[in-house]
C-alpha atoms as a PDB file:
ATOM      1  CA  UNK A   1      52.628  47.661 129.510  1.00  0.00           C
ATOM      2  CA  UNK A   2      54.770  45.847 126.814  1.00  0.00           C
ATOM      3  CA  UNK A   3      53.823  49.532 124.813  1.00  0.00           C
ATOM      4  CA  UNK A   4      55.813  51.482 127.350  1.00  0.00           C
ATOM      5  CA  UNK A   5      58.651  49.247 127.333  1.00  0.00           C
ATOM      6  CA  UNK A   6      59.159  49.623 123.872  1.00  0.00           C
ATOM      7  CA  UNK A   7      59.062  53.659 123.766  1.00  0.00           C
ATOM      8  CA  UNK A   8      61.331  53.437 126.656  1.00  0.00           C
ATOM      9  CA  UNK A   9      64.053  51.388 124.857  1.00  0.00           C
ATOM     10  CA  UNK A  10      63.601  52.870 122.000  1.00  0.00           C
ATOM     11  CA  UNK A  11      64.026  56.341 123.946  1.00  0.00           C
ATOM     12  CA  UNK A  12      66.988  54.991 125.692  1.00  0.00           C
ATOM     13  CA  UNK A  13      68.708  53.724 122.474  1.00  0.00           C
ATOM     14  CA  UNK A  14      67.982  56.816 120.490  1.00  0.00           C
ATOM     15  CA  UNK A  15      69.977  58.627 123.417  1.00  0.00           C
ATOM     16  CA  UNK A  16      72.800  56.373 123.119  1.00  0.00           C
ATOM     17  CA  UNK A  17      72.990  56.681 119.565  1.00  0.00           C
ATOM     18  CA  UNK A  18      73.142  60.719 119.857  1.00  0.00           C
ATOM     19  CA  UNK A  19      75.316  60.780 122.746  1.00  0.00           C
ATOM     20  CA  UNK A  20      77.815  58.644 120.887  1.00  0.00           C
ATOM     21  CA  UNK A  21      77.855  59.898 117.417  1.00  0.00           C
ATOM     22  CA  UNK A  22      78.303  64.013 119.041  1.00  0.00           C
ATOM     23  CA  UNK A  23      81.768  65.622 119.145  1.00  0.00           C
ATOM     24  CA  UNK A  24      83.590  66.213 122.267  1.00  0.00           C
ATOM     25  CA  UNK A  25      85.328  69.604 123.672  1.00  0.00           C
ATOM     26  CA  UNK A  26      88.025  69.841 126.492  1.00  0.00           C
ATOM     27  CA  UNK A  27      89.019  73.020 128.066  1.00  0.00           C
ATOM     28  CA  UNK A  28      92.110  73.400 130.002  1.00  0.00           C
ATOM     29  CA  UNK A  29      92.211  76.253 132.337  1.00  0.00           C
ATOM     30  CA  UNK A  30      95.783  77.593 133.053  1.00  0.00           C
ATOM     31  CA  UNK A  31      96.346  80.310 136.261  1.00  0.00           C
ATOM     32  CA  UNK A  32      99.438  81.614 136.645  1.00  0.00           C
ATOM     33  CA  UNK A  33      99.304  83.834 139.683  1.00  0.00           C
ATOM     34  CA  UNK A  34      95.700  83.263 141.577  1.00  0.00           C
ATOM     35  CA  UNK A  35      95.875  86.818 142.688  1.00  0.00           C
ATOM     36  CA  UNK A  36      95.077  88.852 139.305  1.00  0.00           C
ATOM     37  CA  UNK A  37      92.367  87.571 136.949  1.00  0.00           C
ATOM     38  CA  UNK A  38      94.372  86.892 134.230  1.00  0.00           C
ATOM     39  CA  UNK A  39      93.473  83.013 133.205  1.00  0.00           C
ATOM     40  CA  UNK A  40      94.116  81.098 129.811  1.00  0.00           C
ATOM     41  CA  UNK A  41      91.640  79.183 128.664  1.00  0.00           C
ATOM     42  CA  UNK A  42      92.715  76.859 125.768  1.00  0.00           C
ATOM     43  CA  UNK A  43      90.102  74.780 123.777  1.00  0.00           C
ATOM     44  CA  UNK A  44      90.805  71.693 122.174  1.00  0.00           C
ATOM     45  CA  UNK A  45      88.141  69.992 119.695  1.00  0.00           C
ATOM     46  CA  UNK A  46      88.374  66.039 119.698  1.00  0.00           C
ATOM     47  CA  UNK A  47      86.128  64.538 116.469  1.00  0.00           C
ATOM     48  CA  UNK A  48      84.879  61.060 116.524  1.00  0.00           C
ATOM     49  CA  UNK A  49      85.804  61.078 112.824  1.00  0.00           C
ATOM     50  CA  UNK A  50      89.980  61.237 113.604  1.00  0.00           C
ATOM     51  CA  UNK A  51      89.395  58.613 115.268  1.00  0.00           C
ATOM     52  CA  UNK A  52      89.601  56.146 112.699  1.00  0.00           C
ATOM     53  CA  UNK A  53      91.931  56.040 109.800  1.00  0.00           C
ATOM     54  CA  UNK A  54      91.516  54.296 107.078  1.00  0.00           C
ATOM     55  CA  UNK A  55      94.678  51.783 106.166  1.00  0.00           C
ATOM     56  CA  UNK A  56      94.741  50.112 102.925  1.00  0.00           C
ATOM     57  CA  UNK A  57      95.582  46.832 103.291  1.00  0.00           C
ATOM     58  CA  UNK A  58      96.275  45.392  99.459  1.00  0.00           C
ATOM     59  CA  UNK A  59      98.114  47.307  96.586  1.00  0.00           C
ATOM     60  CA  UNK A  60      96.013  49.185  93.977  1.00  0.00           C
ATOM     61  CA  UNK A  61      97.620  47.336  90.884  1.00  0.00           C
ATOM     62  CA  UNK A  62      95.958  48.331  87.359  1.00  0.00           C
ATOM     63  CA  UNK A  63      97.198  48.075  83.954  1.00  0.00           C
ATOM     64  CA  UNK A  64      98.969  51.048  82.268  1.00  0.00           C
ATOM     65  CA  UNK A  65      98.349  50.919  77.819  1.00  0.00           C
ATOM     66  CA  UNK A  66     100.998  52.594  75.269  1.00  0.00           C
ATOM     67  CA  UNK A  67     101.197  52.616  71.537  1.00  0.00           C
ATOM     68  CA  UNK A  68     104.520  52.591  69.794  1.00  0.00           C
ATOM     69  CA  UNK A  69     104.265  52.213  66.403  1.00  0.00           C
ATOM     70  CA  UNK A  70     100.744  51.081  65.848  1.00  0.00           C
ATOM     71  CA  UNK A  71     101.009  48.767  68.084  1.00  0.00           C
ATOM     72  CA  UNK A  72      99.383  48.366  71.878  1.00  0.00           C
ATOM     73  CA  UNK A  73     101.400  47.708  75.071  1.00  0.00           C
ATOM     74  CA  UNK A  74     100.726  47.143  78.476  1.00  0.00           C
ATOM     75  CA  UNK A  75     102.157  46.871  81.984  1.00  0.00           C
ATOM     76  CA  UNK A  76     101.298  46.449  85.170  1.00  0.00           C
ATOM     77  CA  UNK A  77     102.142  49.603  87.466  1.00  0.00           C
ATOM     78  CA  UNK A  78     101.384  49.189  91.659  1.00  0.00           C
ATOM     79  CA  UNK A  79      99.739  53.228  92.572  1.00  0.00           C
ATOM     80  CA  UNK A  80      99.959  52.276  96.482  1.00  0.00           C
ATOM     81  CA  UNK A  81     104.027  51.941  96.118  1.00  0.00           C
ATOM     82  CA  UNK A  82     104.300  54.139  92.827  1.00  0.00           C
ATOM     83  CA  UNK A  83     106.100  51.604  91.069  1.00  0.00           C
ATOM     84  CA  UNK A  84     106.111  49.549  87.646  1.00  0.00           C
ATOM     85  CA  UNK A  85     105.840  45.578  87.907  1.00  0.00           C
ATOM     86  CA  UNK A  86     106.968  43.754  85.014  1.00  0.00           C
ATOM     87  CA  UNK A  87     108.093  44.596  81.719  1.00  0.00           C
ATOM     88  CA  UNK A  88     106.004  46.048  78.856  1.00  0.00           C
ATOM     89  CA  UNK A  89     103.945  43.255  76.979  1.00  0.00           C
ATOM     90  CA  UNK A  90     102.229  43.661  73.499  1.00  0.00           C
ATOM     91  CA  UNK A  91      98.699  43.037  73.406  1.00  0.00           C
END
């Protein structure tokens, strides 16, 4: 008996997990005048994976290197705001 119960949640769960993880379509169906047979059908796709955006939440900050003259200099430049922080240091 405890056999059984196990397929079926398993079953059940393995449904869920489909049903949720599948795209979804809507139709709309548009009639203008019901007495000819001209209808519009528009279809609009909905994907689970517009759902969620990804928002980064800290500044990528990384080091930027020069030479001038023989010698090395860096500075700090922020790629999420495309702007230089600091001044240029010798290393």
């Amino acid at each position: 008996m405890r056999i059984r119960n196990k397929k079926l949640l398993l079953f059940v769960l393995a449904m869920l997990a489909f049903t949720l993880s599948t795209n979804l379509y809507a139709q709309t169906i548009t009639t203008n005048n019901p007495y000819f047979s001209t209808n519009t059908v528009e279809t609009t796709f909905i994907s689970k994976s517009d759902e969620y955006i990804a928002v980064p939440f800290r500044d990528i900050i990384e080091w930027r290197y020069k030479a001038v003259d023989g010698e090395l200099y860096r500075r700090q430049y922020n790629y999420s705001k495309q702007k230089w922080i600091g001044e240029w240091e010798l290393c």
